[in-house]
Structures are given as structure tokens and as C-alpha cells.
Protein backbone atom coordinates (compact mmCIF):
# COMPACT_ATOMS: atom_id res chain seq x y z
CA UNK A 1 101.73 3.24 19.76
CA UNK A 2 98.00 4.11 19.10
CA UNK A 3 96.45 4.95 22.28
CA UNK A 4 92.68 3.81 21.70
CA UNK A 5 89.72 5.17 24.19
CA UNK A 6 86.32 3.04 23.81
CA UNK A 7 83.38 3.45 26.54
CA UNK A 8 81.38 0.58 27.55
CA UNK A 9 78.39 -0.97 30.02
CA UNK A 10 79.08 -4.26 29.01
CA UNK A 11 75.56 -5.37 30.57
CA UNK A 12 76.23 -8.16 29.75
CA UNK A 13 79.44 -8.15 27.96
CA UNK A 14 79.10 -10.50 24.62
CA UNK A 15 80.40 -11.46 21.49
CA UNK A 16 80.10 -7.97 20.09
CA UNK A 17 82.06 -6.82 22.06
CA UNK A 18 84.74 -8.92 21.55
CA UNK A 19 84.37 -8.32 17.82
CA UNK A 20 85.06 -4.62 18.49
CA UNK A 21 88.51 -5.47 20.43
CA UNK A 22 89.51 -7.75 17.88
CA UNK A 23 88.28 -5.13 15.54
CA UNK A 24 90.76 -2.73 16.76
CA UNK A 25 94.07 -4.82 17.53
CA UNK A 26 93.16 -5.44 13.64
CA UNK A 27 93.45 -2.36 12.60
CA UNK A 28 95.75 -1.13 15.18
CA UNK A 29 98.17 -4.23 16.55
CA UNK A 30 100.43 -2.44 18.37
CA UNK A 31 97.68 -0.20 19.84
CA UNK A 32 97.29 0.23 23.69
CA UNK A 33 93.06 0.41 24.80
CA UNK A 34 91.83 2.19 27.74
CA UNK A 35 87.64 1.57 28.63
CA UNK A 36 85.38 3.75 30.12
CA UNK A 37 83.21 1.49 32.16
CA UNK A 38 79.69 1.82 33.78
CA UNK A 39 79.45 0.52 37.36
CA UNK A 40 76.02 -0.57 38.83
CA UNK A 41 73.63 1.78 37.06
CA UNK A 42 73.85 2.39 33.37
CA UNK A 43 72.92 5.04 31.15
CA UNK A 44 69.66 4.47 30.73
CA UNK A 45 68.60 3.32 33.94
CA UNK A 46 68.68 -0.05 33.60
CA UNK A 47 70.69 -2.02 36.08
CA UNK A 48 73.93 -3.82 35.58
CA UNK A 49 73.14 -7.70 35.45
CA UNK A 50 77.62 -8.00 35.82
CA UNK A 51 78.95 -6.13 38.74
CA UNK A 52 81.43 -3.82 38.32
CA UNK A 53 84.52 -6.18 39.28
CA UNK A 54 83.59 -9.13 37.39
CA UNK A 55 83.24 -6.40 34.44
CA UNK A 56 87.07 -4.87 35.08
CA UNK A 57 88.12 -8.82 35.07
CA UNK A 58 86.30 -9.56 31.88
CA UNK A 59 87.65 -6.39 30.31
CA UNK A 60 91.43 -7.39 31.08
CA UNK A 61 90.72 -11.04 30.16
CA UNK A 62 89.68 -9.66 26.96
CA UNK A 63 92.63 -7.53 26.02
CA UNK A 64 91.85 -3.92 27.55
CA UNK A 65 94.69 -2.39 29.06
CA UNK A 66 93.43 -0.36 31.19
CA UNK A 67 90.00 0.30 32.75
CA UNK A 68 88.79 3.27 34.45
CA UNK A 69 85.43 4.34 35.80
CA UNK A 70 82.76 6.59 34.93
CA UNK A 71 81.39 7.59 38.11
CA UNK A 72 77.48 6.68 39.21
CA UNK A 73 76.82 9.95 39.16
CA UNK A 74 77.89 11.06 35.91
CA UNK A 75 76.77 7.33 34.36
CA UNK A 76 73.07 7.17 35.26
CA UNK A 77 72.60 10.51 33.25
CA UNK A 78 71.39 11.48 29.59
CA UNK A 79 73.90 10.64 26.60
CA UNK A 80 74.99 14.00 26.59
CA UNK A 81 76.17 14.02 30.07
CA UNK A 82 77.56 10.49 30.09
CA UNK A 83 79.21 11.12 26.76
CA UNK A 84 81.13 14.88 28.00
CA UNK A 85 82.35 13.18 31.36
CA UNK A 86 83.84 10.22 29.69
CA UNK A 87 85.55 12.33 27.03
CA UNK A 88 86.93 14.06 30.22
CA UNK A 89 88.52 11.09 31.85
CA UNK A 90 90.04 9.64 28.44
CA UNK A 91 91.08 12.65 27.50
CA UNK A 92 93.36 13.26 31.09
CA UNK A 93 94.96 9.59 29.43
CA UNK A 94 96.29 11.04 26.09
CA UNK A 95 94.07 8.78 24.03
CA UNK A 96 94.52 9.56 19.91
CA UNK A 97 91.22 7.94 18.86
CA UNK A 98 87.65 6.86 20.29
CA UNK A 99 85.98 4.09 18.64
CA UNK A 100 83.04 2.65 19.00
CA UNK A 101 80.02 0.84 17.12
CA UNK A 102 77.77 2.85 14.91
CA UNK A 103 74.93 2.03 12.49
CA UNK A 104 75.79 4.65 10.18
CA UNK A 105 79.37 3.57 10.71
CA UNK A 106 80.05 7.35 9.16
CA UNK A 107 82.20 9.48 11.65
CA UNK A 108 82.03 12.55 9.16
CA UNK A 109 78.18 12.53 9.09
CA UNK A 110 77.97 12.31 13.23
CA UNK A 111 80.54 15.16 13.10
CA UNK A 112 78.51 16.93 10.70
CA UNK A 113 75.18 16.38 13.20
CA UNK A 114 77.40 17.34 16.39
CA UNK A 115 78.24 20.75 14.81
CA UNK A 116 74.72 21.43 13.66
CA UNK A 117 73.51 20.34 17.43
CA UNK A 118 76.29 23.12 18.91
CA UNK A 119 74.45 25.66 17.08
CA UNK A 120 72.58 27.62 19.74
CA UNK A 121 69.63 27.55 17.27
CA UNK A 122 69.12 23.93 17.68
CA UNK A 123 68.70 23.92 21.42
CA UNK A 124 65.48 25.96 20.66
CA UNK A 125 63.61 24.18 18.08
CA UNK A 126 64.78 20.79 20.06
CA UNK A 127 62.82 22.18 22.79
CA UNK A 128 59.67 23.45 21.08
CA UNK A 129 59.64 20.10 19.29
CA UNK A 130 59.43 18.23 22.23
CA UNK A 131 57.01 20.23 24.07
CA UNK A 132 54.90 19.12 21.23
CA UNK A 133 55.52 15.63 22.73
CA UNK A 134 57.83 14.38 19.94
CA UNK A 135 60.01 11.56 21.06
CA UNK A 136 63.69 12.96 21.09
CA UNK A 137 64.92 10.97 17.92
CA UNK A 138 62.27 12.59 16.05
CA UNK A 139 62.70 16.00 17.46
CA UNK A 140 66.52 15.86 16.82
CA UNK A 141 65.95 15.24 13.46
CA UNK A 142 63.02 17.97 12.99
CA UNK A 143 65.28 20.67 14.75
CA UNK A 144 68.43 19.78 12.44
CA UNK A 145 66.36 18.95 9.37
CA UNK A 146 68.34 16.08 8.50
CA UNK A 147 67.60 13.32 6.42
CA UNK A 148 68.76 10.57 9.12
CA UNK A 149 68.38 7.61 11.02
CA UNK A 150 68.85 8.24 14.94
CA UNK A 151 69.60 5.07 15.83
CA UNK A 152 71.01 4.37 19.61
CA UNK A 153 74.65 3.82 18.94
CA UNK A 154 74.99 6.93 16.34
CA UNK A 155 72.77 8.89 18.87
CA UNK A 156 75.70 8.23 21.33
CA UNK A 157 78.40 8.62 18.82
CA UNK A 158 76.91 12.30 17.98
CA UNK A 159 77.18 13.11 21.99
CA UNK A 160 80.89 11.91 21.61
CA UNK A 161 81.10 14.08 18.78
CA UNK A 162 79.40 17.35 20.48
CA UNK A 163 82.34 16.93 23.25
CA UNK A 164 85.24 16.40 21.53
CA UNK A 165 84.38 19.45 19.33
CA UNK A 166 83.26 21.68 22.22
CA UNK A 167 86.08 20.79 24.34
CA UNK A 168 88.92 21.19 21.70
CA UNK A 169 89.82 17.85 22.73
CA UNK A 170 92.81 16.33 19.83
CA UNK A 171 90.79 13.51 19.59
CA UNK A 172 90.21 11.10 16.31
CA UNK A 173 86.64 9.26 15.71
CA UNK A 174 86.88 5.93 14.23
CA UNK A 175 83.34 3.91 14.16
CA UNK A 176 82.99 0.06 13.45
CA UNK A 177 79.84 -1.15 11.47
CA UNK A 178 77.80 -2.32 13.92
CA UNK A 179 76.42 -6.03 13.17
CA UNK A 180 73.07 -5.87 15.00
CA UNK A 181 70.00 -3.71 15.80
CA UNK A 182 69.60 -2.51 19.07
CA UNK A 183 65.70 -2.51 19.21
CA UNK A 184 65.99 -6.34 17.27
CA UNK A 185 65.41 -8.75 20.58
CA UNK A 186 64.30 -11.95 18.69
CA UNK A 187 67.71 -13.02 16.29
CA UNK A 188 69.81 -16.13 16.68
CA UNK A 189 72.88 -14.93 15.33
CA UNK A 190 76.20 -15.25 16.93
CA UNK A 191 76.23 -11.02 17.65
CA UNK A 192 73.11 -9.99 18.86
CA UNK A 193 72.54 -6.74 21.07
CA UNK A 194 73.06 -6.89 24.90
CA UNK A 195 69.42 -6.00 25.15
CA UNK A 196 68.47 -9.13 23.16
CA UNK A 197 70.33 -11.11 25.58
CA UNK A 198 68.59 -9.62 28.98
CA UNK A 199 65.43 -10.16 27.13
CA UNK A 200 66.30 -14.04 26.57
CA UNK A 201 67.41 -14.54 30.18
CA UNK A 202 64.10 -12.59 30.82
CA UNK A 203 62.48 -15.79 29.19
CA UNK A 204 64.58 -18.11 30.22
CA UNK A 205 66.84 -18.82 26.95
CA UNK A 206 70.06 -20.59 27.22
CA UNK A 207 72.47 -17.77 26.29
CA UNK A 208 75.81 -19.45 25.59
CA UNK A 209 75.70 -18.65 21.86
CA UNK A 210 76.01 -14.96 22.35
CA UNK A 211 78.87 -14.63 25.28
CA UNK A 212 82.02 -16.15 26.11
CA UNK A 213 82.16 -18.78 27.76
CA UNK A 214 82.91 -17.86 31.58
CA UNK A 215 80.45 -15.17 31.31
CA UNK A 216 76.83 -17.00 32.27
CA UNK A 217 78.23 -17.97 35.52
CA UNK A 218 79.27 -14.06 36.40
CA UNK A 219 75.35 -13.33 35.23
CA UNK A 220 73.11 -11.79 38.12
CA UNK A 221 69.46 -12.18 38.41
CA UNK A 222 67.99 -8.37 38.78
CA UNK A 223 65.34 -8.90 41.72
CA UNK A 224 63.27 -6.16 40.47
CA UNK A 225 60.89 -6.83 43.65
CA UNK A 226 63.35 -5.82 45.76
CA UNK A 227 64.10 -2.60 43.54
CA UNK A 228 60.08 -2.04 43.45
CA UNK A 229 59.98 -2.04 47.51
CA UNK A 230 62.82 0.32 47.57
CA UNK A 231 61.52 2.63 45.44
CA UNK A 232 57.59 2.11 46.98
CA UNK A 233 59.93 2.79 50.56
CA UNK A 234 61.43 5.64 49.20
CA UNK A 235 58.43 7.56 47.37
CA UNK A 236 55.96 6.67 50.42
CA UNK A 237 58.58 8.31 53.07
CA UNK A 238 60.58 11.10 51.32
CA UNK A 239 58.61 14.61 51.30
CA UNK A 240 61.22 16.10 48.90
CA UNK A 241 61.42 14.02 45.82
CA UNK A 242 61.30 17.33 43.45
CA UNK A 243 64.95 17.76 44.88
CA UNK A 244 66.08 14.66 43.18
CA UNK A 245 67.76 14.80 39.48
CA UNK A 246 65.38 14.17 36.83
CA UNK A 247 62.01 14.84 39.23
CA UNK A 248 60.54 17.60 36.97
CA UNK A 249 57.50 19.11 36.15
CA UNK A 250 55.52 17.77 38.92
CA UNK A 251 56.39 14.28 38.20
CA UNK A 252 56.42 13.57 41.57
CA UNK A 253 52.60 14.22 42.38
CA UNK A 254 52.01 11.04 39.99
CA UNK A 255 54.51 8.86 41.44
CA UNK A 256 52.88 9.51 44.68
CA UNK A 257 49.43 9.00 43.02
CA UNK A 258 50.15 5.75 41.35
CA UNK A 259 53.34 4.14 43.57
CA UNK A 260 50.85 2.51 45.73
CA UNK A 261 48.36 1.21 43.31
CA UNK A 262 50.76 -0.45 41.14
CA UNK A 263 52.54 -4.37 41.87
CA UNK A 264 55.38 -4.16 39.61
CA UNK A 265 57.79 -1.70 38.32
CA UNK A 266 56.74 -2.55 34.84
CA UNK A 267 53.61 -1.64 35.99
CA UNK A 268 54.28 1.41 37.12
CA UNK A 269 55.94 2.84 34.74
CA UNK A 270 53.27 2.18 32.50
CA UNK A 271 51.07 4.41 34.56
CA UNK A 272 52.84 7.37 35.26
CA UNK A 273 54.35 6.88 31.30
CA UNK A 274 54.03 10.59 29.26
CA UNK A 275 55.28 11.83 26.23
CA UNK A 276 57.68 13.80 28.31
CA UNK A 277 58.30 10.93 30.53
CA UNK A 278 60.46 7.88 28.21
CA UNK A 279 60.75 4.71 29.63
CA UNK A 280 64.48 5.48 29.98
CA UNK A 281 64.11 8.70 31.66
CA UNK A 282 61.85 7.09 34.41
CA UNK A 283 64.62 4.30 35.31
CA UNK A 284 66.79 7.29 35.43
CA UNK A 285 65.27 9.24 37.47
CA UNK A 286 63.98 6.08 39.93
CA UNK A 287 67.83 5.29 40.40
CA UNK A 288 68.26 8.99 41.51
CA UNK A 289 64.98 8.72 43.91
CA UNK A 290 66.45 5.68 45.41
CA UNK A 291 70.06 7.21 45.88
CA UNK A 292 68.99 10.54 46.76
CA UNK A 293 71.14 11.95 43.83
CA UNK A 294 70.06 15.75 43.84
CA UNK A 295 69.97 18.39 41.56
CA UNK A 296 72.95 20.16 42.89
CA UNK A 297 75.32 17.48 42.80
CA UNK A 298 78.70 18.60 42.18
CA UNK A 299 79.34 18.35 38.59
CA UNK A 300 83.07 18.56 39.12
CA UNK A 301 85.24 14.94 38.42
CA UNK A 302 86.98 14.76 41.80
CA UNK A 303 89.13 11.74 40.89
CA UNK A 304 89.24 9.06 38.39
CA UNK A 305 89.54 5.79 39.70
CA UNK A 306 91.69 2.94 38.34
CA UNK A 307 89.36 -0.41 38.21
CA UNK A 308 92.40 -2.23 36.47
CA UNK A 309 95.50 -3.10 34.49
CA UNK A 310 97.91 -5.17 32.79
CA UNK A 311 101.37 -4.85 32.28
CA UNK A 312 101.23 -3.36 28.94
CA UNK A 313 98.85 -0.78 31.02
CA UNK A 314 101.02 -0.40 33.95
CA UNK A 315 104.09 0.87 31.84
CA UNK A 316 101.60 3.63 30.36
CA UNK A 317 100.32 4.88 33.79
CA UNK A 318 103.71 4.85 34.79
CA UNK A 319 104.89 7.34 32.13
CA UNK A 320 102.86 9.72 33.55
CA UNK A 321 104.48 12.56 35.53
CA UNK A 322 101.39 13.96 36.52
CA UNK A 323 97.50 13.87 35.87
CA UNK A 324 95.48 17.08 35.30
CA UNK A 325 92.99 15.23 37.46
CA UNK A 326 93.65 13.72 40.00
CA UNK A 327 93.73 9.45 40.16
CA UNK A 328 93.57 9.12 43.69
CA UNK A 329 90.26 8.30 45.61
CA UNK A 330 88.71 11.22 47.43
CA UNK A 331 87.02 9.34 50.47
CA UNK A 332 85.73 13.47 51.54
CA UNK A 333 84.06 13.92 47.86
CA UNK A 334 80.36 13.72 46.88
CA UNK A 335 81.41 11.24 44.22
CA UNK A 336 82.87 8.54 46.06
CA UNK A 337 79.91 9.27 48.47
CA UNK A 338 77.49 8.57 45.95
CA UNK A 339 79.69 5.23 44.31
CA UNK A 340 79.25 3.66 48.33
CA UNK A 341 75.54 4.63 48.13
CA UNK A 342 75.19 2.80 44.62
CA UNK A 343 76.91 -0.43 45.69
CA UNK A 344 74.95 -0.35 48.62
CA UNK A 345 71.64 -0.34 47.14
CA UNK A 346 72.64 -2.99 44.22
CA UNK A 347 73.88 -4.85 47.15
CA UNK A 348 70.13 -4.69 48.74
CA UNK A 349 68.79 -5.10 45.06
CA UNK A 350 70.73 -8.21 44.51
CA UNK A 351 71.78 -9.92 47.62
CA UNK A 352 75.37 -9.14 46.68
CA UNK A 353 78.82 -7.87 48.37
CA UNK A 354 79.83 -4.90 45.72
CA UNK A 355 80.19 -2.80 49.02
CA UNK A 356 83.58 -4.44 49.92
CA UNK A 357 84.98 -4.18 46.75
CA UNK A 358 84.63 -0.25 46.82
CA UNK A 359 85.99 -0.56 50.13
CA UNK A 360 88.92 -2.44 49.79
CA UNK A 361 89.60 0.27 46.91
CA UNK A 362 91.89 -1.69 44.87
CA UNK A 363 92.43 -2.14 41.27
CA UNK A 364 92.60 -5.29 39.66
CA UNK A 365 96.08 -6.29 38.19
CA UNK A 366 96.21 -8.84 35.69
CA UNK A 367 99.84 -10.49 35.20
């Protein structure tokens, strides 16, 4: 039996996604699939318009097996970071292969680009490059001197690469063609990107094309006005915001400069915006300012928590003897600390009760 890792937001989950399970009980029918999954806040700071639980139901609805979660802390952080903790937790699981959606959809050539990025040589000319104020796609591809696309999904599948390599970890990549374009918010096709989804909700669009069926019901309406006044709260009130991860550089001199002058979010990032400073490094680091994620968070997995299973699942966990680490909740660790704080402020961002499911600290089991 082919034990298949994949790592997914699923913000919102849609028929993409379903293509790539389908996708891999082709090509492997006997396989068993464990997800990664991102809770509240995502990657690149956006925030989850599913909440966690109705995400662990979809997922088991939808033929997962098991689904485990990559912890806020380690989720709201760059690719890198997100990609080397999730390659962690699969890897305590046994999984053979990772696969996921690429544009390339060439596993050798992200390899390839991994190795060249592990060459201490790189991490200098990356930096030079973007102290020049290149964006990061463009600096990767100055410092590496490749002749290449860096296109979101392969940009991820190269920080899967980098860990798996670094880490020794006996680990296969297989990549499925991905159907759509990430940046492409406007197409009517039956796959589109989950960004071109949020952006027709964002305008109102009926969205049953693009997601299964029980999903528009499970769809939350961000209140970013309520995220604004908690960040405007926050800034306005906290004297230490340089201790918070991703508050760099003296970021935090215009935050303090512009919070108060601005009436949206949107707007706000648009004035404090720098070359340095990406849109998805700002929603970042607001998510830290808001949860008072510091700099010296323990970087340490304490425990990886079990959002669900089915019985094809259950058997697997229960061949376990014993897991390198641990699969019990710490209630004493920083990062279940941190997972109450994040439910608690979606819960205040979104008039919702996430906060009792981390509470009640049980998996899901689907019969």
C-alpha cells in the first residue's frame, strides 16, 4: 500500500482539489492519503474563509484518510518554513511519496532548483538581489541563473524539495499538471484557483460551478472590519511590536505612522507597501501582531495533532508502536498556546465558535 502525503489550505476547498484526489487513487488505487492541513491562518496571511473542522470533514468526505495539522505557528510563515515543518509531521507517518500540483509539473527540475538553492552561495546573491528591491521570484531566479518560471505552486514544490533533500527524508516527489493559473482570477472553467473563487465571492458571484456541492453553505464571510479594529487595537496599544515575527527593519515606525490614517486594511497596506514589504509578508506579519507570535517562539513540533480519520486511517495509526513525535496534545506547550490564541481571534474576526472545537480536542471519525 502506497502511503501518499499531500499538504493543503483548502481556502476554499474546490474542484481542483478533488481532481488531485481522484488524480491519485488513479494512479495509486490501493493507496492510503494523509493531508497536511492549514487551520485559521494560511501561508500567506490570508485568512481561512472554511474553519478548520468543516475543512477535516470535507477532507474525509473526500477520500483522505487521515488529516493532521500544521500548527498556526509554523503555518502563517514563509514557504520555506511551512514547507520543512510539514515534511516533519508526514515524515513521523512513513509516507513514500508527496504530491502535489505544479505548473512545471517536472519533479526533476524542482529537485534540480532545491539543490542549487542548498548551495550556501545562493543564500548570498538571494540576499544582495533583494536588497536591490527585486521581488523574490525574480531574485531566485537571478541568484540561481535559471532559465525558469517561478510560479506559486512550483515555488512551493522547490521548498518541499529543499526539505526532503536536507533532511535525508526517503521521500518520493510526484507533481500533477496543474489545470489553472494562480494569478488568473477572471476564468469560468470548471477548475479555477481558490484565489479566483475568494475574488468572485468578493464580488458577489454565485460560486457553485467551482466547489462541491455542500461546500457554499460551510463558506464564511471574512469581516475584515473587525480584523482592521484588531489590528488598529493592537498597533495603537502595544509598545513592543519589533518583538513580533516578521516586524523588521523598522517596519513598525510606519505602521504606527499610517495605522491611524488609513479606513481599511486594503488601505493600509497600500501605504506602508515597500519593495521589501510584499503584500503577503504584511498579512503575515499582521496575523503575528494580532497574536503576539514573537520572534523566539519555540521552533520545536511539540505534538502533532490528529484532526481526523476513517477506518482505512484508523488501522494505519494503529500499526504504529510508537511515534518519534509525540501525537498527544501538550495543553503546557507554546504551540497549543498559540492554536487557542488563533481560534480565538478568528472567533472575534468572524463571529464564530472555533474555540470549542480546540477545546473539546477531539478528532473527527468518519465511519
Amino acid at each position: 500500500m502506497e502511503k501518499i502525503g499531500i499538504i493543503c489550505e483548502y481556502n476554499p476547498f474546490h474542484n481542483g482539489h478533488l481532481y488531485h484526489i481522484k488524480k491519485i487513487k488513479e494512479l495509486y488505487p490501493e493507496s492510503l492519503i494523509i493531508l497536511i492541513l492549514n487551520g485559521y491562518f494560511l501561508e500567506r496571511g490570508e485568512i481561512s474563509i472554511l474553519t478548520k473542522e468543516d475543512k477535516t470533514k470535507i477532507a474525509l468526505d473526500n477520500n483522505i484518510d487521515i488529516v493532521l495539522e500544521l500548527p498556526f505557528i509554523f503555518g502563517t510563515q514563509s514557504a520555506d518554513t511551512f514547507a520543512e515543518i510539514s515534511l516533519k509531521i508526514l515524515n513521523n507517518f512513513n509516507i513514500d511519496k508527496l504530491i502535489f500540483g505544479s505548473e512545471c509539473n517536472d519533479s526533476t527540475k524542482l529537485i534540480s532548483l532545491a539543490k542549487m538553492q542548498l548551495d550556501p552561495s545562493y543564500q548570498i546573491n538571494i540576499k544582495t538581489y533583494l536588497k536591490q528591491g527585486l521581488n523574490y521570484p525574480t531574485a531566485l531566479a537571478k541568484s540561481l541563473n535559471a532559465d525558469f518560471n517561478f510560479l506559486p505552486n512550483d515555488l512551493l514544490g522547490i521548498s518541499y524539495a529543499k526539505a526532503i533533500i536536507k533532511n535525508n527524508y526517503p521521500i518520493d516527489i510526484i507533481t500533477i499538471k496543474r489545470t489553472n493559473d494562480y494569478h488568473d482570477l477572471k476564468s469560468n472553467v470548471e477548475i479555477v484557483s481558490a484565489s479566483n473563487i475568494r475574488n468572485k465571492l468578493n464580488e458577489n458571484e454565485n460560486i457553485t460551478k467551482y466547489v462541491p456541492t455542500n461546500i457554499p453553505n460551510k463558506i464564511i464571510n471574512v469581516n475584515k472590519e473587525n480584523y482592521f479594529k484588531l489590528l488598529k487595537y493592537k498597533i495603537n496599544t502595544d509598545d513592543n511590536l519589533k518583538h513580533y515575527l516578521d516586524v523588521d527593519e523598522g517596519i513598525e515606525y510606519r505602521l504606527q505612522k499610517y495605522i491611524n490614517s488609513s479606513n481599511t486594511i486594503e488601505e493600509f497596506i497600500y501605504n506602508i507597501k515597500t519593495k521589501r514589504y510584499t503584500y503577503n509578508k504584511l498579512n503575515r506579519m499582521f496575523i503575528h501582531i494580532i497574536t503576539s507570535l514573537k520572534k523566539e517562539y519555540n521552533t520545536n513540533i511539540s505534538y502533532i495533532k490528529i484532526l481526523g480519520f476513517n477506518k482505512k486511517g484508523q488501522n494505519y495509526l494503529n500499526s504504529f508502536k510508537e511515534f518519534s513525535i509525540p501525537i498527544i496534545v501538550d495543553k503546557n506547550s507554546l504551540q497549543y498556546k498559540y492554536e487557542l490564541t488563533s481560534s480565538i481571534i478568528y472567533d472575534l474576526i468572524n463571529n464564530t465558535n472555533t474555540y470549542e472545537f480546540e477545546k473539546r480536542n477531539k478528532p473527527v471519525i468518519k465511519d
